[in-house]
Protein backbone atom coordinates (compact mmCIF):
# COMPACT_ATOMS: atom_id res chain seq x y z
CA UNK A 1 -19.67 7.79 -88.05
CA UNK A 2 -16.60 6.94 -85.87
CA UNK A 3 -17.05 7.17 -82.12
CA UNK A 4 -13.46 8.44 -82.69
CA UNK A 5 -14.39 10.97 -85.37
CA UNK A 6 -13.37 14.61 -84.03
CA UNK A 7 -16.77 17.38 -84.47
CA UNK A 8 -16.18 21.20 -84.74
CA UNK A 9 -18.73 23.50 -85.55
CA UNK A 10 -17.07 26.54 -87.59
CA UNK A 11 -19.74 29.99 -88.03
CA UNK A 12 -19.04 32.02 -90.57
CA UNK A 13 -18.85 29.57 -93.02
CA UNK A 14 -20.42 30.30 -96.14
CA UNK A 15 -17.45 31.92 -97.78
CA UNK A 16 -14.02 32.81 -97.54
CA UNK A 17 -11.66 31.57 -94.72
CA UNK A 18 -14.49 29.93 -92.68
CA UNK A 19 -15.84 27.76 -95.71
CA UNK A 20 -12.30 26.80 -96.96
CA UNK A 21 -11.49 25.58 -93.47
CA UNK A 22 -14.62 23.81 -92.92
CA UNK A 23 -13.37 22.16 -96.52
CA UNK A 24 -9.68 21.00 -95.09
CA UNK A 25 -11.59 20.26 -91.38
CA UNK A 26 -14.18 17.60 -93.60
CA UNK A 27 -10.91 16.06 -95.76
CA UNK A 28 -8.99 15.62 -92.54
CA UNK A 29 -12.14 13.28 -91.06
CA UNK A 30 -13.73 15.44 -89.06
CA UNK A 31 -17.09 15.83 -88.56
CA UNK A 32 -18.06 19.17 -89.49
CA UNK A 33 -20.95 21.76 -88.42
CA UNK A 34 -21.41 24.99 -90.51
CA UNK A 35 -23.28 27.66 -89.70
CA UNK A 36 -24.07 31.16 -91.36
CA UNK A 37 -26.65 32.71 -92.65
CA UNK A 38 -26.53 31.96 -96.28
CA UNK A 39 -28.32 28.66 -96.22
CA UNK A 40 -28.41 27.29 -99.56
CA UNK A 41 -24.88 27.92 -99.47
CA UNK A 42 -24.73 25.36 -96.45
CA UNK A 43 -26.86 23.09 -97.80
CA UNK A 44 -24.43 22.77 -100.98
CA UNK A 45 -21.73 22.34 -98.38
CA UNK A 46 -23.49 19.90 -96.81
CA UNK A 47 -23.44 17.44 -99.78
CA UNK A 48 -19.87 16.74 -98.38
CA UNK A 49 -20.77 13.44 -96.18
CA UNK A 50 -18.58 15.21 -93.18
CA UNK A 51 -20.37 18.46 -93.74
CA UNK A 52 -23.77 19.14 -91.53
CA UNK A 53 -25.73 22.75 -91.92
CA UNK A 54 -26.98 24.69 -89.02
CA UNK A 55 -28.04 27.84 -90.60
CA UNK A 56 -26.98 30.78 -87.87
CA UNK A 57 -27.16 34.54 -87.55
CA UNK A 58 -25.10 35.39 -85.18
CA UNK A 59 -26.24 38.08 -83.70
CA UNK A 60 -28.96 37.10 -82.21
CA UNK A 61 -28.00 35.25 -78.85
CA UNK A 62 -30.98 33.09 -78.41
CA UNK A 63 -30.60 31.36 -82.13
CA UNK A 64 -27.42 30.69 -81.15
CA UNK A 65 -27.92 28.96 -77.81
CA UNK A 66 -30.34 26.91 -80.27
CA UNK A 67 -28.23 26.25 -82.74
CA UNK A 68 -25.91 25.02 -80.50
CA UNK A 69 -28.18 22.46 -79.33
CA UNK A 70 -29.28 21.26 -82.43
CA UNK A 71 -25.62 20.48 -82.96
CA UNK A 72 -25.15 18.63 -79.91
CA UNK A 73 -28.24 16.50 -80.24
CA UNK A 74 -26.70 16.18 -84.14
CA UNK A 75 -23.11 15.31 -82.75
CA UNK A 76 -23.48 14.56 -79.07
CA UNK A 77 -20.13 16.15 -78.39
CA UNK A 78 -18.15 18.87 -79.91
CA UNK A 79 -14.67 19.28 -79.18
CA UNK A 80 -13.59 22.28 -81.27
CA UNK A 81 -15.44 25.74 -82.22
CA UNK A 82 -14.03 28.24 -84.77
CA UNK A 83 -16.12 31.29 -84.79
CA UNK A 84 -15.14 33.09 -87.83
CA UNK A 85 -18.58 35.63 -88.99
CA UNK A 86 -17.33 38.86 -90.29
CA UNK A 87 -18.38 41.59 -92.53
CA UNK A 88 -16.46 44.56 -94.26
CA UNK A 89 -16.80 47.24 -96.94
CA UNK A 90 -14.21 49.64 -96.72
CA UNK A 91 -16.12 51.77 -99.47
CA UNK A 92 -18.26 52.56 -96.48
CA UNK A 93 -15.64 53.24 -93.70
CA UNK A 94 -13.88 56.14 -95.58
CA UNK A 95 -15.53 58.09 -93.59
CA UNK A 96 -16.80 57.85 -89.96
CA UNK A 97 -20.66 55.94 -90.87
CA UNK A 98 -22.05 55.23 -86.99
CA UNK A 99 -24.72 53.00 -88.46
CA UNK A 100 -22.18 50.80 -90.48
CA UNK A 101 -19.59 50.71 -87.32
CA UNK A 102 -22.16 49.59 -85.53
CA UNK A 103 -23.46 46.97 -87.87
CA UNK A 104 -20.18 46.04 -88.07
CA UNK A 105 -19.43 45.78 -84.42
CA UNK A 106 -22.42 43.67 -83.77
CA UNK A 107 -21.94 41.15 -86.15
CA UNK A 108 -17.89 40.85 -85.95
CA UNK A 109 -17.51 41.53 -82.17
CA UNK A 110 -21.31 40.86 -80.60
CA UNK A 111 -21.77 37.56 -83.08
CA UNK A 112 -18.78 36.17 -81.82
CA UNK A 113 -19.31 36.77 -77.89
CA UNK A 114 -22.79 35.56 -78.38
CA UNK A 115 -21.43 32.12 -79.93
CA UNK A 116 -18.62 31.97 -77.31
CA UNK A 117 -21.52 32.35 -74.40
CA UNK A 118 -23.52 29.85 -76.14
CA UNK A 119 -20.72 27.14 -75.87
CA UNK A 120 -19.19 28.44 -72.57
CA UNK A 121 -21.26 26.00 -69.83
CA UNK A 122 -20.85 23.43 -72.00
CA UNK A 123 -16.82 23.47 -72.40
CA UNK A 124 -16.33 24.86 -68.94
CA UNK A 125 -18.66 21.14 -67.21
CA UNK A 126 -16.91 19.12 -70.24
CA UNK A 127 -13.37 20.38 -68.67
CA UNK A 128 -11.65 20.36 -71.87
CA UNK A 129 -12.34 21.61 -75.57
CA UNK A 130 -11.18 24.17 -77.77
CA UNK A 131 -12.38 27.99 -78.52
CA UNK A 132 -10.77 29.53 -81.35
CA UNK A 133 -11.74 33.29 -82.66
CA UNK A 134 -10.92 34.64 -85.52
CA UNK A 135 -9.39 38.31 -85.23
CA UNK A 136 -7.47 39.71 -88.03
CA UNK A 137 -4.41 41.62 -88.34
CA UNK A 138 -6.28 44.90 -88.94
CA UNK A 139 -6.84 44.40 -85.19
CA UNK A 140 -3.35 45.28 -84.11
CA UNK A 141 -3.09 48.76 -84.73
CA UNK A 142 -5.12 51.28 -86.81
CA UNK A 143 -5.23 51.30 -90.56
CA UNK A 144 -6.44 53.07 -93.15
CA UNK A 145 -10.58 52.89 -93.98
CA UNK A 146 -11.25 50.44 -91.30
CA UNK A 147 -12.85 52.59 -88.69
CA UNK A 148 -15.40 49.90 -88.33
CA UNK A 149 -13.92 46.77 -88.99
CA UNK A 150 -10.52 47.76 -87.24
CA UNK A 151 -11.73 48.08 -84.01
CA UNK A 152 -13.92 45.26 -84.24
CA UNK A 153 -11.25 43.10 -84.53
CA UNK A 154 -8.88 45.07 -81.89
CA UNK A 155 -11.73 43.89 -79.44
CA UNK A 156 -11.64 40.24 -80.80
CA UNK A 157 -8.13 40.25 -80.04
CA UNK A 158 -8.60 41.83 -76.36
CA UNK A 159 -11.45 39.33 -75.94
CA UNK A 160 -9.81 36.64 -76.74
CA UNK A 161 -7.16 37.19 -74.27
CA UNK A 162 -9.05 38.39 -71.60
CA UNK A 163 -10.98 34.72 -71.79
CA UNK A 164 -8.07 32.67 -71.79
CA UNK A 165 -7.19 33.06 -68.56
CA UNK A 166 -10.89 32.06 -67.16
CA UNK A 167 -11.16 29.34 -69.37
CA UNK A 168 -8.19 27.66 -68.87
CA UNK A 169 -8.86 26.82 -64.59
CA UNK A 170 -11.71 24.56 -66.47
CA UNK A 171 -8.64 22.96 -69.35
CA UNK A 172 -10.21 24.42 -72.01
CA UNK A 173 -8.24 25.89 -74.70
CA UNK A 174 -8.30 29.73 -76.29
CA UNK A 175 -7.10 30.52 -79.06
CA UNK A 176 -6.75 33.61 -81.56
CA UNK A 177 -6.78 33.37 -85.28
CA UNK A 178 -4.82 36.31 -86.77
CA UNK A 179 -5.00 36.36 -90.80
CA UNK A 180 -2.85 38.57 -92.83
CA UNK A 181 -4.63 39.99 -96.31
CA UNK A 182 -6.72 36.59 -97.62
CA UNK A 183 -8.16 36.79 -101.14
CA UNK A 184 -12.04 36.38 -100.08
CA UNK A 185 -15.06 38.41 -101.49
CA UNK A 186 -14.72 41.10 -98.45
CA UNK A 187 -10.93 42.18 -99.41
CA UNK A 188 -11.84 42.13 -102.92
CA UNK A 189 -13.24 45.38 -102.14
CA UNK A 190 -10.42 47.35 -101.06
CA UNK A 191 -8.49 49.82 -102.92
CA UNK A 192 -5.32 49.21 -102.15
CA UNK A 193 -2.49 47.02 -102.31
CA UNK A 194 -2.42 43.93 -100.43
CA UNK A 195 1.15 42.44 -99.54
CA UNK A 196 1.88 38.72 -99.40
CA UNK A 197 -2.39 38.48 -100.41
CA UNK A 198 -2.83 34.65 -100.45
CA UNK A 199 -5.70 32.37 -100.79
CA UNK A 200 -8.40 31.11 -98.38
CA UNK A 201 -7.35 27.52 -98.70
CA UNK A 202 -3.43 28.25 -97.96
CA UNK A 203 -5.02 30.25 -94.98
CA UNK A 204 -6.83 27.17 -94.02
CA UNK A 205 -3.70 25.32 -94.27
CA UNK A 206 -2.48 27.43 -91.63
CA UNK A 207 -5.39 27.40 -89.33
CA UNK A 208 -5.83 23.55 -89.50
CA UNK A 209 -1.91 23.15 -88.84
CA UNK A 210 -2.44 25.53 -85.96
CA UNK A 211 -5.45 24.52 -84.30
CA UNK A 212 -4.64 20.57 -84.40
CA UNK A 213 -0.90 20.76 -84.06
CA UNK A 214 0.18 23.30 -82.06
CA UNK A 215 -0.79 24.85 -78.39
CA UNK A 216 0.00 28.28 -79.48
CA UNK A 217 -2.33 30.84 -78.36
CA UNK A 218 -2.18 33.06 -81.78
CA UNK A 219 -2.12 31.68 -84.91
CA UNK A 220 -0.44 34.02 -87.35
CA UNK A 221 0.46 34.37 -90.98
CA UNK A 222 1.72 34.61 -93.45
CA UNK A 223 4.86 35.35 -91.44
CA UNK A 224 6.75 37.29 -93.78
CA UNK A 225 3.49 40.36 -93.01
CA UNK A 226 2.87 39.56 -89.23
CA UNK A 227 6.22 39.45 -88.13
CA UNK A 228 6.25 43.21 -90.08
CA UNK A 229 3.26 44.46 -88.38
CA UNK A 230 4.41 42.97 -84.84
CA UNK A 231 7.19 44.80 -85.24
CA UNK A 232 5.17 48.06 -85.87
CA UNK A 233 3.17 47.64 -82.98
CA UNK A 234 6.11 48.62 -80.57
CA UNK A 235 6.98 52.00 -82.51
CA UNK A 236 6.27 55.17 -81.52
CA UNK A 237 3.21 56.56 -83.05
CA UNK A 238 4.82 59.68 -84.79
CA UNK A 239 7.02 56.92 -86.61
CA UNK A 240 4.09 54.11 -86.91
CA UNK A 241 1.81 55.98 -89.05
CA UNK A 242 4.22 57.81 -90.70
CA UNK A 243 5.27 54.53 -92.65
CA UNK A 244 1.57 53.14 -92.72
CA UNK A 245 0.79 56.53 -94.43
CA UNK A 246 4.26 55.74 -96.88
CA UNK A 247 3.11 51.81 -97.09
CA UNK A 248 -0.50 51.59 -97.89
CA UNK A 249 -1.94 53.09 -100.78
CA UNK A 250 -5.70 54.93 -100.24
């Protein structure tokens, strides 16, 4: 390995977004850590020579903090973390389902603070780095059969921006990760039309472009939808969810 060779250690990344960027992270040289809790899924990953598995759940603080470590004594220096866990079934957020919300909460919201605090001494004495969270559009105003998964990612969002302004007095970047609908296993299970859906390694296009190449706090796309839904975050509410209620079909 290069003493030059960039490391980032991605959670999250056993399918979907978080496995196809962990993909473009390991063609682009990096040196890559995956974590999640799927871990012959990892361990296939990890025939990539870039590719190293730290099986994770998130949730739990104290395997992270570990986890962490392992990486470190693995890496000896990490200059980027995407934390990208998630879980959704809208099947079971048609209706208000306290045990799923809060399932859902824990691992979306929780999993994420619990990998941010497990990195934050570390970054904040290093006095540079990179945090990046991944939040999701459903996160910037209500839609339909996401009472769980919704405001889990509303609270990303607020999270994420709340940080950046402590982190930075120590020069270490924030950043948000804002995907529009992504073809993945989780929004294979909705019901309803998904405009401008595109595919996990387009979205990890994006988020490589973004994270490497640009300072921008929020990376956003596809455009064409976020612009749309930025727009719809200023109206009125009598006005917002009548054209939700027009645009999405239950």
């Amino acid at each position: 390995m290069s003493e030059n060779q960039k490391k980032i250690w991605i959670t999250g990344a056993s399918s979907g977004i978080g496995k196809s960027v962990a993909q473009k992270f390991s063609e682009e040289g990096w040196k890559v850590a995956v974590s999640a809790r799927r871990k012959e899924i990892l361990n296939e990953m990890a025939k990539d020579k870039n590719i190293f598995s730290f099986p994770l759940d998130v949730t739990n603080l104290n395997n992270c903090n570990d986890t962490f470590e392992s990486i470190l004594q693995e890496f000896q220096d990490v200059d980027l973390c995407f934390f990208c866990s998630g879980t959704y079934d809208p099947n079971k957020e048609k209706e208000i389902n306290l045990e799923q919300n809060k399932f859902v909460m824990n691992v979306n919201y929780f999993g994420v603070l619990n990998c941010v605090k497990s990195v934050e001494k570390y970054f904040k004495s290093k006095k540079q780095g990179h945090i990046s969270i991944a939040s999701s559009i459903a996160g910037y105003r209500g839609l339909p059969n996401s009472s769980g998964y919704g405001p889990s990612k509303a609270a990303l969002t607020n999270f994420a921006e709340s940080i950046y302004f402590d982190f930075k007095k120590y020069d270490v970047r924030i950043s948000l990760v804002s995907p529009g609908f992504i073809k993945t296993p989780l929004t294979d299970k909705n019901e309803f039309n998904m405009p401008f859906l595109k595919s996990p390694e387009f979205a990890a296009k994006q988020i490589y472009s973004g994270l490497v190449n640009s300072n921008s706090f929020e990376i956003h796309f596809p455009i064409q939808l976020t612009l749309i839904l930025k727009f719809l975050r200023i109206l009125p509410y009598k006005i917002y969810l009548f054209l939700v209620e027009k645009l999405v079909k239950r």
